[in-house]
PDB file of N, CA and C in Angstrom:
ATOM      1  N   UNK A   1      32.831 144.424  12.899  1.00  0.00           N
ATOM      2  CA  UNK A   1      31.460 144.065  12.639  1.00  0.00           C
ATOM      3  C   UNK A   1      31.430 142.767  11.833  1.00  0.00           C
ATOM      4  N   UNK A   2      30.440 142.081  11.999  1.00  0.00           N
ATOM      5  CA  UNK A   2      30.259 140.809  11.399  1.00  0.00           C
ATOM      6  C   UNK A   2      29.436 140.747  10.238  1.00  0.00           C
ATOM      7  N   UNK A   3      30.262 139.562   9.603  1.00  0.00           N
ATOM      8  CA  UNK A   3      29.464 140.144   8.075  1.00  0.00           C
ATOM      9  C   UNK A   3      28.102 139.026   8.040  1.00  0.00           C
ATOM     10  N   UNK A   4      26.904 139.465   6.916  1.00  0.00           N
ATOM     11  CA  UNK A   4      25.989 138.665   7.224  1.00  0.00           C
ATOM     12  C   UNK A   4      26.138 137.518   6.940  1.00  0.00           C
ATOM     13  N   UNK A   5      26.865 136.974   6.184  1.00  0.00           N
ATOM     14  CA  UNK A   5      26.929 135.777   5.855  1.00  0.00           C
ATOM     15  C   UNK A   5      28.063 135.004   7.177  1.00  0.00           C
ATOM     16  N   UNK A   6      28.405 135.372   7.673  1.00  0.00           N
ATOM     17  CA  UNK A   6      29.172 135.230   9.045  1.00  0.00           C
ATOM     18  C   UNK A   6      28.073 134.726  10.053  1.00  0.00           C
ATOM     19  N   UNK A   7      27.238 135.672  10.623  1.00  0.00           N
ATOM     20  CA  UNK A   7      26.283 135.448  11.230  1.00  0.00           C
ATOM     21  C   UNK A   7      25.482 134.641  11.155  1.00  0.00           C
ATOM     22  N   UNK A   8      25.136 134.284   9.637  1.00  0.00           N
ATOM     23  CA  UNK A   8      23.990 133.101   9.407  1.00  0.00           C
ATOM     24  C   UNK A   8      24.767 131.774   9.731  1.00  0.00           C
ATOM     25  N   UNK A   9      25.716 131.689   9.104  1.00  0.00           N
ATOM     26  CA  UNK A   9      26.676 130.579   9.477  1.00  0.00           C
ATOM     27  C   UNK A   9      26.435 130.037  11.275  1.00  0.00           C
ATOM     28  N   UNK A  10      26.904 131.444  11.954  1.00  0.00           N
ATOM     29  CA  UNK A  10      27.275 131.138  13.245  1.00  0.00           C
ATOM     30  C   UNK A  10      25.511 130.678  13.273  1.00  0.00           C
ATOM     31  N   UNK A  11      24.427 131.433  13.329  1.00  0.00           N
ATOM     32  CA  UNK A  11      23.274 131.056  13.989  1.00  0.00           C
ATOM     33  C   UNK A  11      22.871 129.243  13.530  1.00  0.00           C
ATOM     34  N   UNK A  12      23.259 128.965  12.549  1.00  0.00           N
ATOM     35  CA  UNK A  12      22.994 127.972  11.846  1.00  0.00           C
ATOM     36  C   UNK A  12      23.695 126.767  12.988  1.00  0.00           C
ATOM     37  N   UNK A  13      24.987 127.110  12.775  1.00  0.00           N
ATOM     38  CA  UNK A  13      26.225 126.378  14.022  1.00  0.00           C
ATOM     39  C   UNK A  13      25.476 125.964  15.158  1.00  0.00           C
ATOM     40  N   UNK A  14      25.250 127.017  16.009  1.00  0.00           N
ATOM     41  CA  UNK A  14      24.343 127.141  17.178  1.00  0.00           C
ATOM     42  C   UNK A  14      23.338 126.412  17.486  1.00  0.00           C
ATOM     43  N   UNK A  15      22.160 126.259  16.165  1.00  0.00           N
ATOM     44  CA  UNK A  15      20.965 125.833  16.028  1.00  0.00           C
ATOM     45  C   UNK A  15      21.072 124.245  16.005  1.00  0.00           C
ATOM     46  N   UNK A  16      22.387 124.048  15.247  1.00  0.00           N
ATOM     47  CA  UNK A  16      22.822 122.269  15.395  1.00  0.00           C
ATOM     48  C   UNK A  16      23.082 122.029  16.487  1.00  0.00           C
ATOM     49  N   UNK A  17      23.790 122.516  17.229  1.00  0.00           N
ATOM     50  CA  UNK A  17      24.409 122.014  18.551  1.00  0.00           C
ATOM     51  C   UNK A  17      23.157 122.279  19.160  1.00  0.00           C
ATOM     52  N   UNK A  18      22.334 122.961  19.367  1.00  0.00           N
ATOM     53  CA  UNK A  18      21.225 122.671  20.420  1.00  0.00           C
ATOM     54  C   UNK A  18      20.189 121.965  20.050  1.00  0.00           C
ATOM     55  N   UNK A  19      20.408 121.571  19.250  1.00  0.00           N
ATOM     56  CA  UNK A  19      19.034 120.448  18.691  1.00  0.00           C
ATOM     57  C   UNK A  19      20.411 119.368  19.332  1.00  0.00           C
ATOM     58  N   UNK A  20      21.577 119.016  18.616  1.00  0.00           N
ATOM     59  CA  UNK A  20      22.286 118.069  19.094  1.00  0.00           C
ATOM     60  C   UNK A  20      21.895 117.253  20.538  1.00  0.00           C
ATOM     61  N   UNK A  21      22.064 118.632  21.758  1.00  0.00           N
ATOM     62  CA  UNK A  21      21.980 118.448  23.080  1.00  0.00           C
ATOM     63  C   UNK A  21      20.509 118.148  23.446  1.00  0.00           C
ATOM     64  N   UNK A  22      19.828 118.845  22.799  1.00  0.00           N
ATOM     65  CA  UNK A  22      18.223 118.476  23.051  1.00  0.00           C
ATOM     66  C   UNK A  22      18.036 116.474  23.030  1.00  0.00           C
ATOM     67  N   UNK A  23      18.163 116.160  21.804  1.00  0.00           N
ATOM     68  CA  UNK A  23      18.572 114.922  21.271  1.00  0.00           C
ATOM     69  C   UNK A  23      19.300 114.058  22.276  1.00  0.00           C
ATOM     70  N   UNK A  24      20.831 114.436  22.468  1.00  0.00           N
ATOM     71  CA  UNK A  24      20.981 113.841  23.086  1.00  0.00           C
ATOM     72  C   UNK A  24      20.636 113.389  24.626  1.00  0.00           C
ATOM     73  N   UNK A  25      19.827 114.249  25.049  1.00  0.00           N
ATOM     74  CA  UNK A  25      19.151 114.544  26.516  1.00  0.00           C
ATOM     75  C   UNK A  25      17.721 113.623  26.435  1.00  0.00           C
ATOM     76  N   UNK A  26      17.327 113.604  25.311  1.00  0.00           N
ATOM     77  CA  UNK A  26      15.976 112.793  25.638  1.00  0.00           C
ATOM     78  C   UNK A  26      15.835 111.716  25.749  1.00  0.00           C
ATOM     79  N   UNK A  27      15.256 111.239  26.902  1.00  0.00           N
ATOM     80  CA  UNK A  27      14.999 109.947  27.579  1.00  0.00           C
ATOM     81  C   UNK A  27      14.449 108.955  26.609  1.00  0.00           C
ATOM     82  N   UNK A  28      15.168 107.724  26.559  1.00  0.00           N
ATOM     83  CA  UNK A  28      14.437 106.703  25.833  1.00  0.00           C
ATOM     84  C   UNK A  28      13.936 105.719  26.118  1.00  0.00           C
ATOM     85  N   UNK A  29      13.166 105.241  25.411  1.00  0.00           N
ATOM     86  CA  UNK A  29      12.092 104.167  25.696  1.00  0.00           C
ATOM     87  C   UNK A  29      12.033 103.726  26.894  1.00  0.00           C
ATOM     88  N   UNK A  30      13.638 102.844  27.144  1.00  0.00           N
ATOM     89  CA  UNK A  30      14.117 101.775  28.006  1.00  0.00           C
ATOM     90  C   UNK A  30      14.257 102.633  29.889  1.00  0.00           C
ATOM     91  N   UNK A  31      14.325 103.899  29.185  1.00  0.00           N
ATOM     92  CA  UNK A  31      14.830 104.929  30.723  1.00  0.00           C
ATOM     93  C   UNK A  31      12.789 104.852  31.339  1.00  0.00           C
ATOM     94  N   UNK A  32      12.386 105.292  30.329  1.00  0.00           N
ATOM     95  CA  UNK A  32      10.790 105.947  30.446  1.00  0.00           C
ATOM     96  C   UNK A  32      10.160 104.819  30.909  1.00  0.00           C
ATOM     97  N   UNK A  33      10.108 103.613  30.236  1.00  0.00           N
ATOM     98  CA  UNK A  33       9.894 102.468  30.952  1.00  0.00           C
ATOM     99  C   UNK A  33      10.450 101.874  32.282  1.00  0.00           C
ATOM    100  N   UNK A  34      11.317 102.100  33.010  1.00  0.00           N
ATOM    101  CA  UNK A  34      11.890 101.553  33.891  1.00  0.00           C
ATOM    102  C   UNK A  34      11.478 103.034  35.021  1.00  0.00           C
ATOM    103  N   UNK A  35      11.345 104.316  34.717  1.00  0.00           N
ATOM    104  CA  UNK A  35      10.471 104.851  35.566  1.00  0.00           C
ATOM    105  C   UNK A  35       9.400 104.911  35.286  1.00  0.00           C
ATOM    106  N   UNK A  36       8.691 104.726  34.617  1.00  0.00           N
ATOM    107  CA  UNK A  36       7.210 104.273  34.982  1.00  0.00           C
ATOM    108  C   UNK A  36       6.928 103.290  35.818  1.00  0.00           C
ATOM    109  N   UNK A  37       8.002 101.791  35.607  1.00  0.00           N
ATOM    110  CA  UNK A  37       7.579 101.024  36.470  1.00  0.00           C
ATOM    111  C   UNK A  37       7.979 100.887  38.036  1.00  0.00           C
ATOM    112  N   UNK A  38       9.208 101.973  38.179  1.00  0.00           N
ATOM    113  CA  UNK A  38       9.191 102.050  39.395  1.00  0.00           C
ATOM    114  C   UNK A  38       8.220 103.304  40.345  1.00  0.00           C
ATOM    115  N   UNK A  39       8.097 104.207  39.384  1.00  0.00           N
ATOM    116  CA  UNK A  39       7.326 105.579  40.032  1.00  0.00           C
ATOM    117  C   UNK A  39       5.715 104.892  40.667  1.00  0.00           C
ATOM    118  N   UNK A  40       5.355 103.772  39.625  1.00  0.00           N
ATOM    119  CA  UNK A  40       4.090 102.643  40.054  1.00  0.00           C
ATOM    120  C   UNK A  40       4.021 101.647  40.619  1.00  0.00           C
ATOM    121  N   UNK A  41       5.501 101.264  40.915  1.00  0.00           N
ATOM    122  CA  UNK A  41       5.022 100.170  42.191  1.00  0.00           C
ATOM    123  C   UNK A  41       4.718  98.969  41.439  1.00  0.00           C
ATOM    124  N   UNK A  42       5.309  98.763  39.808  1.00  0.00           N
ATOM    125  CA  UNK A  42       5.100  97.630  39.185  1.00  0.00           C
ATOM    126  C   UNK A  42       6.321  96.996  39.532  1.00  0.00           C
ATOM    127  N   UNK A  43       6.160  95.784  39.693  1.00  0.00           N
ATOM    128  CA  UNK A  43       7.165  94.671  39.589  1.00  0.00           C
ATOM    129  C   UNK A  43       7.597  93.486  38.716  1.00  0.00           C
ATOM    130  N   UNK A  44       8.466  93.589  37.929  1.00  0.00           N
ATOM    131  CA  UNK A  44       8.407  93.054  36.005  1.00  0.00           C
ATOM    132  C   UNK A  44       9.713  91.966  36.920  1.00  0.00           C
ATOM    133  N   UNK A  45       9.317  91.014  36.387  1.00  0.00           N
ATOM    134  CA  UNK A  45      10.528  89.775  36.359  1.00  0.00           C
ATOM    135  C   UNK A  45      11.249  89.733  34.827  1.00  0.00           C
ATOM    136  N   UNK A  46      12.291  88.963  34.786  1.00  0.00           N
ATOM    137  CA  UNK A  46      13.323  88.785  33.523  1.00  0.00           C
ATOM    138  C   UNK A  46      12.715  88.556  32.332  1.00  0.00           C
ATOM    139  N   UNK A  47      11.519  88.117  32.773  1.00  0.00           N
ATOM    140  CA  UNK A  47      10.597  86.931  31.551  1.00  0.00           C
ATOM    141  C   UNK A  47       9.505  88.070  31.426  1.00  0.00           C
ATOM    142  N   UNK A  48       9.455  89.902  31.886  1.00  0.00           N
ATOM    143  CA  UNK A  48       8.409  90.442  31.847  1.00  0.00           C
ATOM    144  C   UNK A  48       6.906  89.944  32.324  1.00  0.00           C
ATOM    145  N   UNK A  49       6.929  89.014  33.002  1.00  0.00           N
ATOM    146  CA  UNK A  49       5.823  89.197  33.991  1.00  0.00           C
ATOM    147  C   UNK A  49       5.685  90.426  35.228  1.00  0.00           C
ATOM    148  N   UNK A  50       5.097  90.910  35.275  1.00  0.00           N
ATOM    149  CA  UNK A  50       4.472  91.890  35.897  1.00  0.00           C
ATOM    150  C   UNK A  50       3.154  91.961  36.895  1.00  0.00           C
ATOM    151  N   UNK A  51       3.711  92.182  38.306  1.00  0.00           N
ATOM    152  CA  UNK A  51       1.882  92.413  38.970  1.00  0.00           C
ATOM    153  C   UNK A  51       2.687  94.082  39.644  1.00  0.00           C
ATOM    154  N   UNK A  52       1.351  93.913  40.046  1.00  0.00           N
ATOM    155  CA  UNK A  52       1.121  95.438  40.938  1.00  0.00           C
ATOM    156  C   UNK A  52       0.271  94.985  42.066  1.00  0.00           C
ATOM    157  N   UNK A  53       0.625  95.555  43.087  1.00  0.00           N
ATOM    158  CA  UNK A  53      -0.606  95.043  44.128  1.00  0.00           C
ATOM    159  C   UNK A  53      -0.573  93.942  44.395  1.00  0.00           C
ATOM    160  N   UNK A  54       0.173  93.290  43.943  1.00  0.00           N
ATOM    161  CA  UNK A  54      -0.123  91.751  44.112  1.00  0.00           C
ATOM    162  C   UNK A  54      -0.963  90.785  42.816  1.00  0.00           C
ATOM    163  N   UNK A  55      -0.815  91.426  42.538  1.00  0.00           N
ATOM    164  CA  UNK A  55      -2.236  91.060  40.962  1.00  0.00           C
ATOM    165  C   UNK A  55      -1.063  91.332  40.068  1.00  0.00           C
ATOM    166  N   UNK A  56      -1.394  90.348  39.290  1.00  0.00           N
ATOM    167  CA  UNK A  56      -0.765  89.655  38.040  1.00  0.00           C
ATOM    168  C   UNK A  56      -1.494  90.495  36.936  1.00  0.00           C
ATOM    169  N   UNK A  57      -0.184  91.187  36.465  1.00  0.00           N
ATOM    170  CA  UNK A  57      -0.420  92.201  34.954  1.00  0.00           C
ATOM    171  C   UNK A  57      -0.675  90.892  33.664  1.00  0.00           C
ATOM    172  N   UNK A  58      -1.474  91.164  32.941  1.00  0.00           N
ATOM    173  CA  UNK A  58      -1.427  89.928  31.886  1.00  0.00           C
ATOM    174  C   UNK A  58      -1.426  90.683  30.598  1.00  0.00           C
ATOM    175  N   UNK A  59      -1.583  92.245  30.588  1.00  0.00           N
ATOM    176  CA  UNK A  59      -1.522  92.144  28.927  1.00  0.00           C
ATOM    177  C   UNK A  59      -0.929  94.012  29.200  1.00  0.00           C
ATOM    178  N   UNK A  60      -0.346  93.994  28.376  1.00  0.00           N
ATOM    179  CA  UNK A  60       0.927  95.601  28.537  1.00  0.00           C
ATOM    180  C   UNK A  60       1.014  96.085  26.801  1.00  0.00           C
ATOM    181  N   UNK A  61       0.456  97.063  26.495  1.00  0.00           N
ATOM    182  CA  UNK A  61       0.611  97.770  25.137  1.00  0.00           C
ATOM    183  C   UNK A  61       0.819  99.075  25.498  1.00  0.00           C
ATOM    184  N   UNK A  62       1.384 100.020  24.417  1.00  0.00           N
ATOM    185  CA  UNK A  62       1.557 101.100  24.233  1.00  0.00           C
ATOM    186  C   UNK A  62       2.605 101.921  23.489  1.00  0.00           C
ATOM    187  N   UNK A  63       2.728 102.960  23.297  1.00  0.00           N
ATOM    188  CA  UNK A  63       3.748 103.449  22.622  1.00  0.00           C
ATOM    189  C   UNK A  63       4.960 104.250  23.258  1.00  0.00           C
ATOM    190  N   UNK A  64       5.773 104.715  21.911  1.00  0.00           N
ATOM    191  CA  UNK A  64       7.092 105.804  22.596  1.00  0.00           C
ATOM    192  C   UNK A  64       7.489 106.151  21.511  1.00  0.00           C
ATOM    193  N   UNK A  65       7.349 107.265  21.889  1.00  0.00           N
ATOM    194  CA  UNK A  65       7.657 108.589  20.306  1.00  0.00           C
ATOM    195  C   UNK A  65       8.364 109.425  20.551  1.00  0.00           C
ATOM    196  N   UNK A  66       9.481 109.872  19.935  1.00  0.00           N
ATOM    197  CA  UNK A  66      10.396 110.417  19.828  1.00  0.00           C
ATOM    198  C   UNK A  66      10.800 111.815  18.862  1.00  0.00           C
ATOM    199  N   UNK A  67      10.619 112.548  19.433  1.00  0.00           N
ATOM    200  CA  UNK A  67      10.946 113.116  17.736  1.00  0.00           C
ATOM    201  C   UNK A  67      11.795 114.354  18.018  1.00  0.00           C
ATOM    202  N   UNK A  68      12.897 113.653  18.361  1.00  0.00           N
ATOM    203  CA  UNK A  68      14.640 114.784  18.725  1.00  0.00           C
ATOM    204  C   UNK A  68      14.780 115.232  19.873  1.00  0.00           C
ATOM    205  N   UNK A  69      13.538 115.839  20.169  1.00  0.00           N
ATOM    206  CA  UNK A  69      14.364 117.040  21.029  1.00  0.00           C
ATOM    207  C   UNK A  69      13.585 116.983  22.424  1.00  0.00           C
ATOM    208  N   UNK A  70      11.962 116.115  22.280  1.00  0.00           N
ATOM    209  CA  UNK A  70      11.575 115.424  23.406  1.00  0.00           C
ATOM    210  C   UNK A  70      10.930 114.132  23.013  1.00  0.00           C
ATOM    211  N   UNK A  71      10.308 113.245  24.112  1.00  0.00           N
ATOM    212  CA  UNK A  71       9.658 112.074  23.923  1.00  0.00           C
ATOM    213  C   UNK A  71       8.755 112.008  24.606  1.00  0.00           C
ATOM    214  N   UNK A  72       7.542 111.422  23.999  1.00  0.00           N
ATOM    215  CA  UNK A  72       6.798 110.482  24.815  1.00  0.00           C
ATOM    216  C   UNK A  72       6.283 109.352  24.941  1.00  0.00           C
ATOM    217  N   UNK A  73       5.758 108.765  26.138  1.00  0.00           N
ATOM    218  CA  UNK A  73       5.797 107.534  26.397  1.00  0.00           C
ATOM    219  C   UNK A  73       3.918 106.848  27.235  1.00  0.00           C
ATOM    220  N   UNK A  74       3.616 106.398  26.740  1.00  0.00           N
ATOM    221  CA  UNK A  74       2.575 105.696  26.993  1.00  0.00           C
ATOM    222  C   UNK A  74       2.143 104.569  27.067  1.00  0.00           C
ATOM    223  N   UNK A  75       1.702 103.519  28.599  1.00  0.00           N
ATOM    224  CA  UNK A  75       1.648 102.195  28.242  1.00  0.00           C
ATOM    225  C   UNK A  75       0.426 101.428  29.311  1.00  0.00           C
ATOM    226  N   UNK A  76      -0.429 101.171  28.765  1.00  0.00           N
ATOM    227  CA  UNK A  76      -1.681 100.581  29.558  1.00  0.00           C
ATOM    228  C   UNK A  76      -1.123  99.277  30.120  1.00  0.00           C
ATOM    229  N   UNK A  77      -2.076  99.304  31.217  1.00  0.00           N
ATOM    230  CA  UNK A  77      -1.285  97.558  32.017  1.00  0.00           C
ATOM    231  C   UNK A  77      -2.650  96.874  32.034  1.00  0.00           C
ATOM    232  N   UNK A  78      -3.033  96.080  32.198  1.00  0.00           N
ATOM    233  CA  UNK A  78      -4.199  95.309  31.841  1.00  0.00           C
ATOM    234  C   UNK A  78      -4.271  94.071  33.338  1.00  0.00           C
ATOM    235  N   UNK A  79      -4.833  94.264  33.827  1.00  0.00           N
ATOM    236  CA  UNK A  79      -4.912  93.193  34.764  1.00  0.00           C
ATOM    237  C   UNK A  79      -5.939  91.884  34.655  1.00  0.00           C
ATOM    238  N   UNK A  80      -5.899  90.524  34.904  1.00  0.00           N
ATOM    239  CA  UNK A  80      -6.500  89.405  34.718  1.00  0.00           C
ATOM    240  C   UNK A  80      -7.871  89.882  34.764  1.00  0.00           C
ATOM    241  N   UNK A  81      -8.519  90.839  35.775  1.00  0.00           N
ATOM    242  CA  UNK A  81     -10.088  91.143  35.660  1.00  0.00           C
ATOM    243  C   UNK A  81     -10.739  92.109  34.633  1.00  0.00           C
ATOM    244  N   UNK A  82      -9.681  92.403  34.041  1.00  0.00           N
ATOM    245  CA  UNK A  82     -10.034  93.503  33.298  1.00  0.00           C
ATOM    246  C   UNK A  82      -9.987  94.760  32.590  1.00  0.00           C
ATOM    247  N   UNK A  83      -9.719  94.967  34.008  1.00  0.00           N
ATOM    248  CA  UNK A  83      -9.333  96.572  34.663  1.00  0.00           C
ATOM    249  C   UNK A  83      -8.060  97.375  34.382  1.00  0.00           C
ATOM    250  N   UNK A  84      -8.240  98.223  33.427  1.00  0.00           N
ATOM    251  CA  UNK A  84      -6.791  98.638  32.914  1.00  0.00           C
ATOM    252  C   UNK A  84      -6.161 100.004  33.251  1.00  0.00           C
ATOM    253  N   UNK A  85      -5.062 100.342  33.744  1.00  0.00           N
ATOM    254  CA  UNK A  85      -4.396 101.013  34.339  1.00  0.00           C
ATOM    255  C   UNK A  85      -3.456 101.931  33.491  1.00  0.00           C
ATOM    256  N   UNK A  86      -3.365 103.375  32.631  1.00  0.00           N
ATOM    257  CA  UNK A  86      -2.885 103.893  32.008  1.00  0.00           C
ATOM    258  C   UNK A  86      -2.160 105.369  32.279  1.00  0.00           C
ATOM    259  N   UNK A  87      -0.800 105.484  32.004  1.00  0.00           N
ATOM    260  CA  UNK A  87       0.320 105.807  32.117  1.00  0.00           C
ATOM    261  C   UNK A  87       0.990 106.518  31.223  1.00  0.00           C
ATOM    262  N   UNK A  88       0.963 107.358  31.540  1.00  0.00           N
ATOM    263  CA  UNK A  88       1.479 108.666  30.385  1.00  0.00           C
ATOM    264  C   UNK A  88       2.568 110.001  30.858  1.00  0.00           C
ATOM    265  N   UNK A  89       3.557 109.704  30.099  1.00  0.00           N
ATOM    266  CA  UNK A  89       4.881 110.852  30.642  1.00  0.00           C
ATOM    267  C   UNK A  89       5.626 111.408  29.123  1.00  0.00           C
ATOM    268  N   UNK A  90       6.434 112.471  29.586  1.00  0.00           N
ATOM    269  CA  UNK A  90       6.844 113.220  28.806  1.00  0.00           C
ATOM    270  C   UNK A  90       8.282 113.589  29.245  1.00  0.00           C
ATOM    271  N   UNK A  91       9.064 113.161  28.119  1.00  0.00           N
ATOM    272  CA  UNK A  91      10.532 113.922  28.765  1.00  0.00           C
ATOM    273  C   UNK A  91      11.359 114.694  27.544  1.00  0.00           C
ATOM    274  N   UNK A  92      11.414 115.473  28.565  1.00  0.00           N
ATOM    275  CA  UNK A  92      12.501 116.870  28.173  1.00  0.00           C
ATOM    276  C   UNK A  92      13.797 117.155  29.180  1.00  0.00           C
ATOM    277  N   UNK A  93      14.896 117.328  28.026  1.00  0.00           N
ATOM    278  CA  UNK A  93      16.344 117.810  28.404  1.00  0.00           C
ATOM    279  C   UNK A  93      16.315 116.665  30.160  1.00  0.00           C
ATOM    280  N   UNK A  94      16.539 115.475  29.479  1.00  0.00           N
ATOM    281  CA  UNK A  94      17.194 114.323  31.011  1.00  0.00           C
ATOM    282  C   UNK A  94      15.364 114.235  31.927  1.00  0.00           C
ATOM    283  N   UNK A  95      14.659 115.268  31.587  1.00  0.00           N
ATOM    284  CA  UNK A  95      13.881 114.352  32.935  1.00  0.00           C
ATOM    285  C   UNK A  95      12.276 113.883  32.253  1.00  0.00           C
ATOM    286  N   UNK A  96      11.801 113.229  33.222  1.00  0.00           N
ATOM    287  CA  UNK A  96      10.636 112.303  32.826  1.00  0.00           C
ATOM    288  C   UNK A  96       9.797 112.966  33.659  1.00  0.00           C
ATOM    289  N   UNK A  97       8.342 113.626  32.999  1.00  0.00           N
ATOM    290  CA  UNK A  97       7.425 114.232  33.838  1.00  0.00           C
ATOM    291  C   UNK A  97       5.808 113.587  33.630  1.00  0.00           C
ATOM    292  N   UNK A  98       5.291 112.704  34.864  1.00  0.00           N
ATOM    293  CA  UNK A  98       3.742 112.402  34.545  1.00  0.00           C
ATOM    294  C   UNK A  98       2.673 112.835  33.607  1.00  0.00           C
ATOM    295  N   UNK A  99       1.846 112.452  32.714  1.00  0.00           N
ATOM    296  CA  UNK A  99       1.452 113.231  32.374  1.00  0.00           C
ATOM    297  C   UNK A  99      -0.045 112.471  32.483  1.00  0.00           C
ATOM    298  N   UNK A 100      -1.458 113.472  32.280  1.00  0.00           N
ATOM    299  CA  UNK A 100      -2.947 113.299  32.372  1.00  0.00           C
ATOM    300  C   UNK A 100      -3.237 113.160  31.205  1.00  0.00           C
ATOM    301  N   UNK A 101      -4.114 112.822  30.517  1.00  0.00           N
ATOM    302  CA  UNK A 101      -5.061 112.881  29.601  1.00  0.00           C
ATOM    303  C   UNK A 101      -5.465 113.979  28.874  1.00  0.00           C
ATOM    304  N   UNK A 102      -5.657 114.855  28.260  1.00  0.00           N
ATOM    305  CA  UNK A 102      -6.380 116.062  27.792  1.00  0.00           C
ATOM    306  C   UNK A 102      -5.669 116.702  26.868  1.00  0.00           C
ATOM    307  N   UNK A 103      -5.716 118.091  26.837  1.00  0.00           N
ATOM    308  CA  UNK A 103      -5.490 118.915  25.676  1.00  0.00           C
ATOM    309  C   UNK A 103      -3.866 118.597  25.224  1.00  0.00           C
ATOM    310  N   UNK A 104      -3.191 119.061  26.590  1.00  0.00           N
ATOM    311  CA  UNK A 104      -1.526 118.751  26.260  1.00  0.00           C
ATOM    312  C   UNK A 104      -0.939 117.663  25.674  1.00  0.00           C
ATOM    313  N   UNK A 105      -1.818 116.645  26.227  1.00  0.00           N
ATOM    314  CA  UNK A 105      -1.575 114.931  25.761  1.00  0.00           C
ATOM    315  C   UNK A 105      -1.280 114.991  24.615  1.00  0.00           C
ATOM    316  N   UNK A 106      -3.001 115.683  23.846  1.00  0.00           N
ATOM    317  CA  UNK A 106      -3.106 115.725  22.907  1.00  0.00           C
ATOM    318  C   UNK A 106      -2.065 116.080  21.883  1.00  0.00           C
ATOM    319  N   UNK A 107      -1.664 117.262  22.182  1.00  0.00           N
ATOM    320  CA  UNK A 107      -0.590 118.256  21.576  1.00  0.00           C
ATOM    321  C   UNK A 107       0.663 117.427  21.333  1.00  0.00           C
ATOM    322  N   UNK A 108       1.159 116.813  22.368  1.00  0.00           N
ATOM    323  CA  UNK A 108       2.927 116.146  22.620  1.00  0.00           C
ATOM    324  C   UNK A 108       2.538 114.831  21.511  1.00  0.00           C
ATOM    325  N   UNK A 109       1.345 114.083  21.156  1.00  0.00           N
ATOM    326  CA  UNK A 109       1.216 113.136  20.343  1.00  0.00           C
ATOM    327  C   UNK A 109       0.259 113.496  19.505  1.00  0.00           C
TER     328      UNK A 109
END
């Protein structure tokens, strides 16, 4: 039988290594960005110019938050007329999943 102070140890052990793997599994910035812009059909040159459609992206903000064990990523594209185009995903353990607007959004940020 295992003694308790044995056990806490081991659960403790355990609890590092899977935060470890969590961590190390979550997609960053540079991954989340490069599928966003391909899952959209954006096209970024060396110098970060960017169109879609044929239309010239002129102004690109947003964030990427991290915090261990998943991330997320959010980034509006702004086109010369106006008209702005916004982009929101979430990744957990290696993968990157779309995400909408609303309650969950809310929650992950």
């Amino acid at each position: 039988m295992l003694s308790k102070k044995r056990m806490f140890i081991s659960g403790i052990v355990i609890f590092i290594m899977l935060f470890a793997i969590l961590d190390y599994t979550s997609p960053t910035s540079e991954e989340m960005e490069q599928w966003m812009v391909d899952e959209n059909d954006i096209v970024c040159t060396e110098v970060k110019y960017c169109t879609k459609n044929n239309q010239a992206v002129w102004g690109r903000s947003g964030h990427f938050r991290n915090v261990g064990f998943f991330s997320s990523y959010e980034r509006t594209y702004e086109y010369d007329t106006g008209e702005q185009l916004t982009f929101r995903t979430f990744g957990f353990l290696g993968r990157i999943i779309p995400m909408d607007d609303g309650r969950v959004w809310e929650i992950v940020n």
